[in-house]
PDB file of N, CA and C in Angstrom:
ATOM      1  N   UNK A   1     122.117  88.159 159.566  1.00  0.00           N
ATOM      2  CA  UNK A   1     123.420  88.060 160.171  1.00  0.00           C
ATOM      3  C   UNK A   1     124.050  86.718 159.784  1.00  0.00           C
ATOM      4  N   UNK A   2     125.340  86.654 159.019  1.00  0.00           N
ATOM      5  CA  UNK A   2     125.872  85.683 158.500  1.00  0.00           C
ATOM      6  C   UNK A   2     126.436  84.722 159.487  1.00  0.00           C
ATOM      7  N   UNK A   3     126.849  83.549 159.998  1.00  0.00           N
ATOM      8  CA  UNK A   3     127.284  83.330 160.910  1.00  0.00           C
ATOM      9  C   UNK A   3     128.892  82.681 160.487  1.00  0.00           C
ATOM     10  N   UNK A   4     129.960  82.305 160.915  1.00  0.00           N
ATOM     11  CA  UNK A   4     131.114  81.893 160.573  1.00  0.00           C
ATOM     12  C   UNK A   4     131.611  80.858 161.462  1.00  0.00           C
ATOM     13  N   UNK A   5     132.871  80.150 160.687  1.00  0.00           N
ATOM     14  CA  UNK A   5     133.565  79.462 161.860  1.00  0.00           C
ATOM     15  C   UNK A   5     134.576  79.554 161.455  1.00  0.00           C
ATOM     16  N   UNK A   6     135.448  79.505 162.681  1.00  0.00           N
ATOM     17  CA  UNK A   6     136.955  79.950 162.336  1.00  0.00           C
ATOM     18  C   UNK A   6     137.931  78.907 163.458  1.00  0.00           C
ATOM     19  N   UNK A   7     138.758  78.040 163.021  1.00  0.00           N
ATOM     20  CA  UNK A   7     139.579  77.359 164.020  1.00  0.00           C
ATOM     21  C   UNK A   7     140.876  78.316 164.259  1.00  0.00           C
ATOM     22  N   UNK A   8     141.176  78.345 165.405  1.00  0.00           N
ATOM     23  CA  UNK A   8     142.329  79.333 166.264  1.00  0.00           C
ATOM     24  C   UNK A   8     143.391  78.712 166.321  1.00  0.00           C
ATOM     25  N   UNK A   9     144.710  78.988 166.450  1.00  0.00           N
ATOM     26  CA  UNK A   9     145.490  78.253 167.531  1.00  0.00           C
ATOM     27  C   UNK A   9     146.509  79.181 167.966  1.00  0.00           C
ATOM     28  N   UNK A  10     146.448  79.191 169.349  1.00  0.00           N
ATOM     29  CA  UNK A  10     146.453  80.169 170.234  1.00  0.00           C
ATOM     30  C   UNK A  10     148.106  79.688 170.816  1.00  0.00           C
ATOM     31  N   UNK A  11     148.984  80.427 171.087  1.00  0.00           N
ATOM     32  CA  UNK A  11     150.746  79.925 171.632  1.00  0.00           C
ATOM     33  C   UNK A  11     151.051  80.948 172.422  1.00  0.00           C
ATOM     34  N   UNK A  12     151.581  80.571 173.652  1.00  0.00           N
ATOM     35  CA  UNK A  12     152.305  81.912 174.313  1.00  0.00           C
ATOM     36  C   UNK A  12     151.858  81.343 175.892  1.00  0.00           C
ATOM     37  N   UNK A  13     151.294  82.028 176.672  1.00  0.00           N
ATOM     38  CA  UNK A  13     150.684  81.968 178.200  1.00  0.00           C
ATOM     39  C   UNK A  13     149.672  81.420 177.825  1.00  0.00           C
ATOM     40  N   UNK A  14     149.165  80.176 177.679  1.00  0.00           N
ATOM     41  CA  UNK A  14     148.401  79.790 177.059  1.00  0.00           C
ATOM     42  C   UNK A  14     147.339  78.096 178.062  1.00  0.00           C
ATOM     43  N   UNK A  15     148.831  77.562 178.605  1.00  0.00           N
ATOM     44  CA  UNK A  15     148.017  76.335 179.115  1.00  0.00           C
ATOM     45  C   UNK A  15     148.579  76.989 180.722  1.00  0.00           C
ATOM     46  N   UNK A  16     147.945  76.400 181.966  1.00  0.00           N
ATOM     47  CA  UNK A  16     147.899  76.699 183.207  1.00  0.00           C
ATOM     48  C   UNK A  16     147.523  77.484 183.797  1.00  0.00           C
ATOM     49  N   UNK A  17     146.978  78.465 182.864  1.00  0.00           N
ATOM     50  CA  UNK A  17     146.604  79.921 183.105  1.00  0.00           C
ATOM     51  C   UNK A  17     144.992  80.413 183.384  1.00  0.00           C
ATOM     52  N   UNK A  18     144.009  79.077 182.929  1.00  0.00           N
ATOM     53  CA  UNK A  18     142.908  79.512 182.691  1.00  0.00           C
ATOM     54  C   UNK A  18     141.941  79.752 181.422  1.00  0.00           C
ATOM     55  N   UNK A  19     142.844  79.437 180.595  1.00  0.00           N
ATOM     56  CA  UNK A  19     142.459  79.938 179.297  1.00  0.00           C
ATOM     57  C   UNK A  19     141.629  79.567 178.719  1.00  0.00           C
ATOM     58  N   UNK A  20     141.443  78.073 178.497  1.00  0.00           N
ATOM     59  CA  UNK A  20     140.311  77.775 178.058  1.00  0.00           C
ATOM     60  C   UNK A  20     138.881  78.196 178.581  1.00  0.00           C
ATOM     61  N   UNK A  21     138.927  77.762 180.399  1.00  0.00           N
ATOM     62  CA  UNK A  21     137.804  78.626 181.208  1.00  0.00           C
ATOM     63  C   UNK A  21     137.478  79.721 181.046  1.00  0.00           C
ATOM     64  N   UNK A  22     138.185  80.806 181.086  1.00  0.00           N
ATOM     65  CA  UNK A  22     138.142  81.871 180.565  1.00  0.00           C
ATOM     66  C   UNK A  22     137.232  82.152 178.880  1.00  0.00           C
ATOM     67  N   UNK A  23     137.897  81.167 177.965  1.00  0.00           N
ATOM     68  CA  UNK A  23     137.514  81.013 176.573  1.00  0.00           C
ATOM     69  C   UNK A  23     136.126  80.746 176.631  1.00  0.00           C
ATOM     70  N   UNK A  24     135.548  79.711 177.666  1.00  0.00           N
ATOM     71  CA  UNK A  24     134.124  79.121 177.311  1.00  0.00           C
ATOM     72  C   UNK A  24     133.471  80.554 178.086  1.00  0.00           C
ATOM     73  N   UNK A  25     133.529  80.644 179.352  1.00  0.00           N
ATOM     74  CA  UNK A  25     133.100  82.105 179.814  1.00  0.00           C
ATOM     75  C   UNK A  25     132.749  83.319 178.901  1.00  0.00           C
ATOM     76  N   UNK A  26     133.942  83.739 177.801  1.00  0.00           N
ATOM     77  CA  UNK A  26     133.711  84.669 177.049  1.00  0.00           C
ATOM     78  C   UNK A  26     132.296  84.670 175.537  1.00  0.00           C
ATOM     79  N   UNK A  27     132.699  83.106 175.801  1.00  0.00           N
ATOM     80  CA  UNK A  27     132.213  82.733 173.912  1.00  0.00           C
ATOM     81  C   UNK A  27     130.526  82.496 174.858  1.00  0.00           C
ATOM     82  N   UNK A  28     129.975  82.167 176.054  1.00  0.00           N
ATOM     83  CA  UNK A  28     128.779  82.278 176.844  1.00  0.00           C
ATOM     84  C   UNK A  28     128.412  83.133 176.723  1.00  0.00           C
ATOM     85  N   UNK A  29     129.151  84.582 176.985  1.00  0.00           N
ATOM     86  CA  UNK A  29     128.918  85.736 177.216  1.00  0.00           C
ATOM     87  C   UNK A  29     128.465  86.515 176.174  1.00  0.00           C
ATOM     88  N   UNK A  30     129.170  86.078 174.668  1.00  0.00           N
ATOM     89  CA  UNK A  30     128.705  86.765 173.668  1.00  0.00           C
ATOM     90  C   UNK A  30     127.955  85.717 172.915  1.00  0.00           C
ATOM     91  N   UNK A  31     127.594  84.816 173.119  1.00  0.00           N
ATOM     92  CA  UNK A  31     126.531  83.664 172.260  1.00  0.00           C
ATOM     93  C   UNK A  31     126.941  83.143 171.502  1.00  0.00           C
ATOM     94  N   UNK A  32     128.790  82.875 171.532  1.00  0.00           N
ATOM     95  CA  UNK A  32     129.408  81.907 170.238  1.00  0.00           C
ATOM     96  C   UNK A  32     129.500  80.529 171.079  1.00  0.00           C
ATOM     97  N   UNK A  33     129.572  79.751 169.882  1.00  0.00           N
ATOM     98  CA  UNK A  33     129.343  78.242 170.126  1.00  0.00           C
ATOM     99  C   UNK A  33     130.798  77.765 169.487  1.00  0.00           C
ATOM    100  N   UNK A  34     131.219  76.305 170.223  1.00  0.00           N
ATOM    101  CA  UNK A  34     132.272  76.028 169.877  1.00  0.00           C
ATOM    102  C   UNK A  34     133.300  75.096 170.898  1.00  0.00           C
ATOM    103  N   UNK A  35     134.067  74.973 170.555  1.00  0.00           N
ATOM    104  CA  UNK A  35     134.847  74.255 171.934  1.00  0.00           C
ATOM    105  C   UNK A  35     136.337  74.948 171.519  1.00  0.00           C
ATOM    106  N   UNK A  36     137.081  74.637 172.618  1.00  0.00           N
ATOM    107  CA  UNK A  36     138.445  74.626 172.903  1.00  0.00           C
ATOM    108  C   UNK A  36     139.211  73.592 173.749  1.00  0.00           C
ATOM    109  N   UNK A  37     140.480  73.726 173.602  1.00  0.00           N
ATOM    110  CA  UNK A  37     141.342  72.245 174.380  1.00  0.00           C
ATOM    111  C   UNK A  37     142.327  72.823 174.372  1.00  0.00           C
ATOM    112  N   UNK A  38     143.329  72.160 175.224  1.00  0.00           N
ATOM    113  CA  UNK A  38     144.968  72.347 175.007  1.00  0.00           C
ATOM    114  C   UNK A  38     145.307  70.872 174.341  1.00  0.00           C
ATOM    115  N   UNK A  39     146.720  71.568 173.622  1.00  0.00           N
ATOM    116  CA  UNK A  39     147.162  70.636 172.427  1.00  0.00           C
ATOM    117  C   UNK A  39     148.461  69.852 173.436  1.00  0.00           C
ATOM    118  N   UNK A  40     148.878  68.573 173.108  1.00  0.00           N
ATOM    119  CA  UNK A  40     150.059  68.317 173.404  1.00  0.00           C
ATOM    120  C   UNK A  40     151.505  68.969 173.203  1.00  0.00           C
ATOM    121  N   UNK A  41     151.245  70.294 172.132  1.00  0.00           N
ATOM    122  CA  UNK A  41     152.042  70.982 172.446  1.00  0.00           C
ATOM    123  C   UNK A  41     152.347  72.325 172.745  1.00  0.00           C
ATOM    124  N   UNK A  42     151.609  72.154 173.910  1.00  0.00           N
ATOM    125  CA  UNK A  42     151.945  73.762 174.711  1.00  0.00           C
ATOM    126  C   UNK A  42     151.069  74.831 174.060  1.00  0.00           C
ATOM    127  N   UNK A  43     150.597  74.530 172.973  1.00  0.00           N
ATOM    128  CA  UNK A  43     148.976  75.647 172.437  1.00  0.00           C
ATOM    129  C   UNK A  43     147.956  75.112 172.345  1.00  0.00           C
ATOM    130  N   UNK A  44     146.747  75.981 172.447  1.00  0.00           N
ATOM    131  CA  UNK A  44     145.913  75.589 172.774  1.00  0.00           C
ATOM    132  C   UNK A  44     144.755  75.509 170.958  1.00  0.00           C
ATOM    133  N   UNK A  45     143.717  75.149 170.766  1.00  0.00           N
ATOM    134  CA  UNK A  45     143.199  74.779 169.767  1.00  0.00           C
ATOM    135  C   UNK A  45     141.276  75.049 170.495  1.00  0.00           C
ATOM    136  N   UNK A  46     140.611  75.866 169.449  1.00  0.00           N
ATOM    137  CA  UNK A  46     139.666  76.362 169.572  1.00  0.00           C
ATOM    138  C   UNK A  46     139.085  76.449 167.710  1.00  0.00           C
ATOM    139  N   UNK A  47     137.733  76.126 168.095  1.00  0.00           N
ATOM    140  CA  UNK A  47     136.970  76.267 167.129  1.00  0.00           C
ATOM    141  C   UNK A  47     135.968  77.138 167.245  1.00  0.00           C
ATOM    142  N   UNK A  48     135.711  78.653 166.781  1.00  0.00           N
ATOM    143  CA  UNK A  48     134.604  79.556 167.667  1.00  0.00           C
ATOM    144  C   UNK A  48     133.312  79.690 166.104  1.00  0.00           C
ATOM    145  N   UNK A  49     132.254  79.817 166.518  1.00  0.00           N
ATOM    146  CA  UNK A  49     131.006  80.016 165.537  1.00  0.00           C
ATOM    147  C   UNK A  49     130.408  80.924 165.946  1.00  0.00           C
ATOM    148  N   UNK A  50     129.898  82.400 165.361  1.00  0.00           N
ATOM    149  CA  UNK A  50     129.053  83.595 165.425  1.00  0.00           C
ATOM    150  C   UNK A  50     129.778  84.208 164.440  1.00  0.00           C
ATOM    151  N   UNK A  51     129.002  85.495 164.254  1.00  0.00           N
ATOM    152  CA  UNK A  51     129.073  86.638 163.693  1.00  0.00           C
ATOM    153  C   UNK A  51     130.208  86.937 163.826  1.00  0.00           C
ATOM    154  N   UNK A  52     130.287  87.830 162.049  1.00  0.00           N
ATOM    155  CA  UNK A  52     132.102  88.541 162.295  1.00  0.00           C
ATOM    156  C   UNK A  52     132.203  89.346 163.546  1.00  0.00           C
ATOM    157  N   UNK A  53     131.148  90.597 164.366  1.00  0.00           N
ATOM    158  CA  UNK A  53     131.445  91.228 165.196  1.00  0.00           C
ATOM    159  C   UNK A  53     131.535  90.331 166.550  1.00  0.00           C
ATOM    160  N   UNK A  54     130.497  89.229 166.845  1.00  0.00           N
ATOM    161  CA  UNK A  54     131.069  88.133 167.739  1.00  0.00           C
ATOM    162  C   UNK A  54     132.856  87.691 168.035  1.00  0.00           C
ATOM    163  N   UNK A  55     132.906  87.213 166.943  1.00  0.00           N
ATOM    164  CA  UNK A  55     134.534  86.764 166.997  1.00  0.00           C
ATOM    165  C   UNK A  55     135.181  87.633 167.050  1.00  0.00           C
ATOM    166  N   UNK A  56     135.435  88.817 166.557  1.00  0.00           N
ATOM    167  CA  UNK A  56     135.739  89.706 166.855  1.00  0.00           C
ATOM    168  C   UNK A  56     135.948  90.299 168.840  1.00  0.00           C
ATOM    169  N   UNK A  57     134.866  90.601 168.727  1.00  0.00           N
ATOM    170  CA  UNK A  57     135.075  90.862 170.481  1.00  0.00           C
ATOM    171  C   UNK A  57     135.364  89.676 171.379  1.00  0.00           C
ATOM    172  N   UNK A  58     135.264  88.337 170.980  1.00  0.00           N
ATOM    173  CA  UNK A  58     135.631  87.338 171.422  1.00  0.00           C
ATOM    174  C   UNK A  58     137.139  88.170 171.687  1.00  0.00           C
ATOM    175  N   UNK A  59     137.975  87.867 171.095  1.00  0.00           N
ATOM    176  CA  UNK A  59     139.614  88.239 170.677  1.00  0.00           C
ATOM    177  C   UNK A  59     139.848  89.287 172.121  1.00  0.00           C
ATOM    178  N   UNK A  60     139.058  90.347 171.455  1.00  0.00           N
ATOM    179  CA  UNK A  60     139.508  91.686 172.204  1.00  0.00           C
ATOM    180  C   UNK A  60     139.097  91.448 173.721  1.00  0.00           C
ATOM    181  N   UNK A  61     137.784  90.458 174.136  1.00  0.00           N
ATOM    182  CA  UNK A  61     137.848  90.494 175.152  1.00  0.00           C
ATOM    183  C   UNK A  61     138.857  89.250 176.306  1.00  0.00           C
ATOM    184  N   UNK A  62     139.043  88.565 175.598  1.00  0.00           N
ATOM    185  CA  UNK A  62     140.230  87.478 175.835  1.00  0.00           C
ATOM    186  C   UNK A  62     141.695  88.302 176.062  1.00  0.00           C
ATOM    187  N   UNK A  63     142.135  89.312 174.945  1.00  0.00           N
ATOM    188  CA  UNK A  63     143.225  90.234 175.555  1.00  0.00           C
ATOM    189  C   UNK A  63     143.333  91.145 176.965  1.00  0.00           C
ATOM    190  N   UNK A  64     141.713  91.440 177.220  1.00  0.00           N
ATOM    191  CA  UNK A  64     141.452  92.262 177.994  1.00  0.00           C
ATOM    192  C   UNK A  64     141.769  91.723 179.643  1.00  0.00           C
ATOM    193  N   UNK A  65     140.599  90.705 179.264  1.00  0.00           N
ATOM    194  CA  UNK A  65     140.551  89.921 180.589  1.00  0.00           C
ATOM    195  C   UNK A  65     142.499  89.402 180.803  1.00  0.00           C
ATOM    196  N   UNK A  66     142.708  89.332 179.708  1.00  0.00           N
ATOM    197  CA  UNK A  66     144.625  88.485 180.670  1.00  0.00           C
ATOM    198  C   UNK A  66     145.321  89.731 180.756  1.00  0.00           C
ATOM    199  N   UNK A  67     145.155  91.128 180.247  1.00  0.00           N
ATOM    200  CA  UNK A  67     146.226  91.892 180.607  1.00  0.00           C
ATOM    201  C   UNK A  67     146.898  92.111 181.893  1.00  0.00           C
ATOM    202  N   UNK A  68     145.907  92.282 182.844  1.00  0.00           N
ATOM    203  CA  UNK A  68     146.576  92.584 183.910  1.00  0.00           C
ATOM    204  C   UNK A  68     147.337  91.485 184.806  1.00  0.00           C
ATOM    205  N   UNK A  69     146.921  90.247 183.968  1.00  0.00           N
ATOM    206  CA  UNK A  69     148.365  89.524 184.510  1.00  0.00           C
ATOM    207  C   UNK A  69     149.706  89.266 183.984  1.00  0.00           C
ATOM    208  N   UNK A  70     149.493  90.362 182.700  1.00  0.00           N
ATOM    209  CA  UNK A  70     150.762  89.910 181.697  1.00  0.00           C
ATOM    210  C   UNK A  70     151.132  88.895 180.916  1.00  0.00           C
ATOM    211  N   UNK A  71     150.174  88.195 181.364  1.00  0.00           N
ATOM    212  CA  UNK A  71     150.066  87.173 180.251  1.00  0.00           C
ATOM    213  C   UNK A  71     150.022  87.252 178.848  1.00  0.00           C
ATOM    214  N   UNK A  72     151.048  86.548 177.880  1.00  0.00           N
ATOM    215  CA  UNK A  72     151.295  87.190 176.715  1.00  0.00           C
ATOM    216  C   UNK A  72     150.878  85.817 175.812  1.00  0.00           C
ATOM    217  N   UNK A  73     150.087  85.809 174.870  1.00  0.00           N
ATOM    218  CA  UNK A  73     149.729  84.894 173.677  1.00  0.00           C
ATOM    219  C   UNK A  73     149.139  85.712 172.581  1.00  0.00           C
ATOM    220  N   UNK A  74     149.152  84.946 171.728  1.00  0.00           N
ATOM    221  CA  UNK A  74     149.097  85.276 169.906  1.00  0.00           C
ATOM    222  C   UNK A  74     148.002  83.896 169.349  1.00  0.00           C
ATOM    223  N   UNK A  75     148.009  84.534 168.154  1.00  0.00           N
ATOM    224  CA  UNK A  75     147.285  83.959 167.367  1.00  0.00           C
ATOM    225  C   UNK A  75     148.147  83.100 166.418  1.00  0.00           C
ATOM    226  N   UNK A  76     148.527  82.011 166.831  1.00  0.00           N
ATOM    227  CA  UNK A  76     149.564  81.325 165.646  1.00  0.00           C
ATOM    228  C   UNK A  76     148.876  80.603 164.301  1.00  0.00           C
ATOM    229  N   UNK A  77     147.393  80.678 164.120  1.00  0.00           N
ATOM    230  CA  UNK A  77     146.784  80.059 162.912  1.00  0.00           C
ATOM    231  C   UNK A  77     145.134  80.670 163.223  1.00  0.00           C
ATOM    232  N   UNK A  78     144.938  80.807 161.877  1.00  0.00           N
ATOM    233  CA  UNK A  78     143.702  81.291 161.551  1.00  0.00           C
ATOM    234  C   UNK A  78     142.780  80.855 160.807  1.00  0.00           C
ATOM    235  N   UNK A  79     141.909  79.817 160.430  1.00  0.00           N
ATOM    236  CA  UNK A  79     141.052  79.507 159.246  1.00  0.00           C
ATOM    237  C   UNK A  79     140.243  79.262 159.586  1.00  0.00           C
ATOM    238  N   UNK A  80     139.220  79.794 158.456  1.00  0.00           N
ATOM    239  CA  UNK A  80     137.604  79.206 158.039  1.00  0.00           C
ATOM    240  C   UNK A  80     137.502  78.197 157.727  1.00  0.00           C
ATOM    241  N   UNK A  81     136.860  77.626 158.608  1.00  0.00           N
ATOM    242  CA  UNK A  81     136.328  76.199 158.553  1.00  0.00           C
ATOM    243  C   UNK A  81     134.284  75.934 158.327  1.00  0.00           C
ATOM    244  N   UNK A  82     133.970  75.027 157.731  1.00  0.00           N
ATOM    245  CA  UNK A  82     132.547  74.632 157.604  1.00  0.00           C
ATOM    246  C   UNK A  82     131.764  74.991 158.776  1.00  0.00           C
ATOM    247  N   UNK A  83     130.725  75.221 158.894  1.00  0.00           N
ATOM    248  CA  UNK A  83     129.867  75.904 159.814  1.00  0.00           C
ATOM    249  C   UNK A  83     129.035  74.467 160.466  1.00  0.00           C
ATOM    250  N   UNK A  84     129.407  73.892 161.981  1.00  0.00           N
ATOM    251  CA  UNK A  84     128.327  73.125 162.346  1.00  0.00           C
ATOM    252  C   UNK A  84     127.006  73.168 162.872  1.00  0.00           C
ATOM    253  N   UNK A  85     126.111  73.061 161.755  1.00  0.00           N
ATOM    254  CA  UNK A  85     124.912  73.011 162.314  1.00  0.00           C
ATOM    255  C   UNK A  85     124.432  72.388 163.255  1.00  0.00           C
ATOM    256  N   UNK A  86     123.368  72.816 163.962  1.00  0.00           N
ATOM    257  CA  UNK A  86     122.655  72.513 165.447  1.00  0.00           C
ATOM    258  C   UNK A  86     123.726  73.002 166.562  1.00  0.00           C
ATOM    259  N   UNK A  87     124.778  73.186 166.708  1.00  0.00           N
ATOM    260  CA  UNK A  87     125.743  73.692 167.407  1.00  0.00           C
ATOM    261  C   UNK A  87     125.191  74.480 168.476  1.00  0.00           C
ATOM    262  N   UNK A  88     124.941  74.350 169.762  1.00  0.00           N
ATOM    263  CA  UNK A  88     124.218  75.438 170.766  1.00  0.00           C
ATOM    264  C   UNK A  88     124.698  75.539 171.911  1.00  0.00           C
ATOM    265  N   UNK A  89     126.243  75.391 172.319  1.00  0.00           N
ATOM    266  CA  UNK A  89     126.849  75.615 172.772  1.00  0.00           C
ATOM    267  C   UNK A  89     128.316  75.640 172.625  1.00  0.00           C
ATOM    268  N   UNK A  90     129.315  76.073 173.500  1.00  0.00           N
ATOM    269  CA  UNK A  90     130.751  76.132 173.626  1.00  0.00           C
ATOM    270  C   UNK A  90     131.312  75.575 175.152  1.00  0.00           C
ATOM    271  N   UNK A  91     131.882  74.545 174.430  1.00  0.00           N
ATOM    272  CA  UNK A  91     132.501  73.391 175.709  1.00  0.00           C
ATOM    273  C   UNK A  91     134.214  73.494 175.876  1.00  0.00           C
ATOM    274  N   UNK A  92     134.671  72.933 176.531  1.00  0.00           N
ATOM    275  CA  UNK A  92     136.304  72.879 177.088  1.00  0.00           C
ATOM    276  C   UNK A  92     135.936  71.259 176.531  1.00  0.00           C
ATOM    277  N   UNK A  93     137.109  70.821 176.235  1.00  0.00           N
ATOM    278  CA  UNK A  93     137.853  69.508 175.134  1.00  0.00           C
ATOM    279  C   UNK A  93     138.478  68.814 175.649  1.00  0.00           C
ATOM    280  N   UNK A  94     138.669  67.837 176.438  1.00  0.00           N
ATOM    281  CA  UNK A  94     139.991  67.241 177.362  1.00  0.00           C
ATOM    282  C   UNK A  94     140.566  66.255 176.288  1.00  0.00           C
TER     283      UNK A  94
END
């Protein structure tokens, strides 16, 4: 199983909402490692590491969990970034 890293940056319902908490919760849940923060401007910035099907359900379950508050965000940037080794967890960024 190959592993990846991919930096996010996330815009929309994004800071006040939970999101990052939510973010470390999910990436626990499926065994990705990584951190996230909110940016000074109003999006938030995440670095996630696992498997393509990891990151993957990362996504889908992050849509899932905010639907029913209507909360609306996107994916405003996407790239592969270098893979950090020893990495064994996913933290929130202040």
């Amino acid at each position: 199983m190959g592993l990846r890293r991919m930096r996010i940056r996330y815009v929309g319902d994004v800071q006040g909402v939970g999101f990052r908490w939510t973010s470390r919760m999910i990436a626990d849940e499926l065994g990705i490692t990584g951190w996230v923060r909110n940016e000074p401007d109003g999006s938030v910035l995440a670095e996630l590491q696992g498997t393509d099907e990891q990151l993957s359900n990362f996504y889908g379950t992050l849509l899932n969990r905010y639907r029913p508050f209507r909360y609306r965000f996107s994916i405003d940037s996407s790239d592969d970034i270098p893979l950090v080794a020893g990495e064994d967890d996913f933290s929130v960024r202040f």
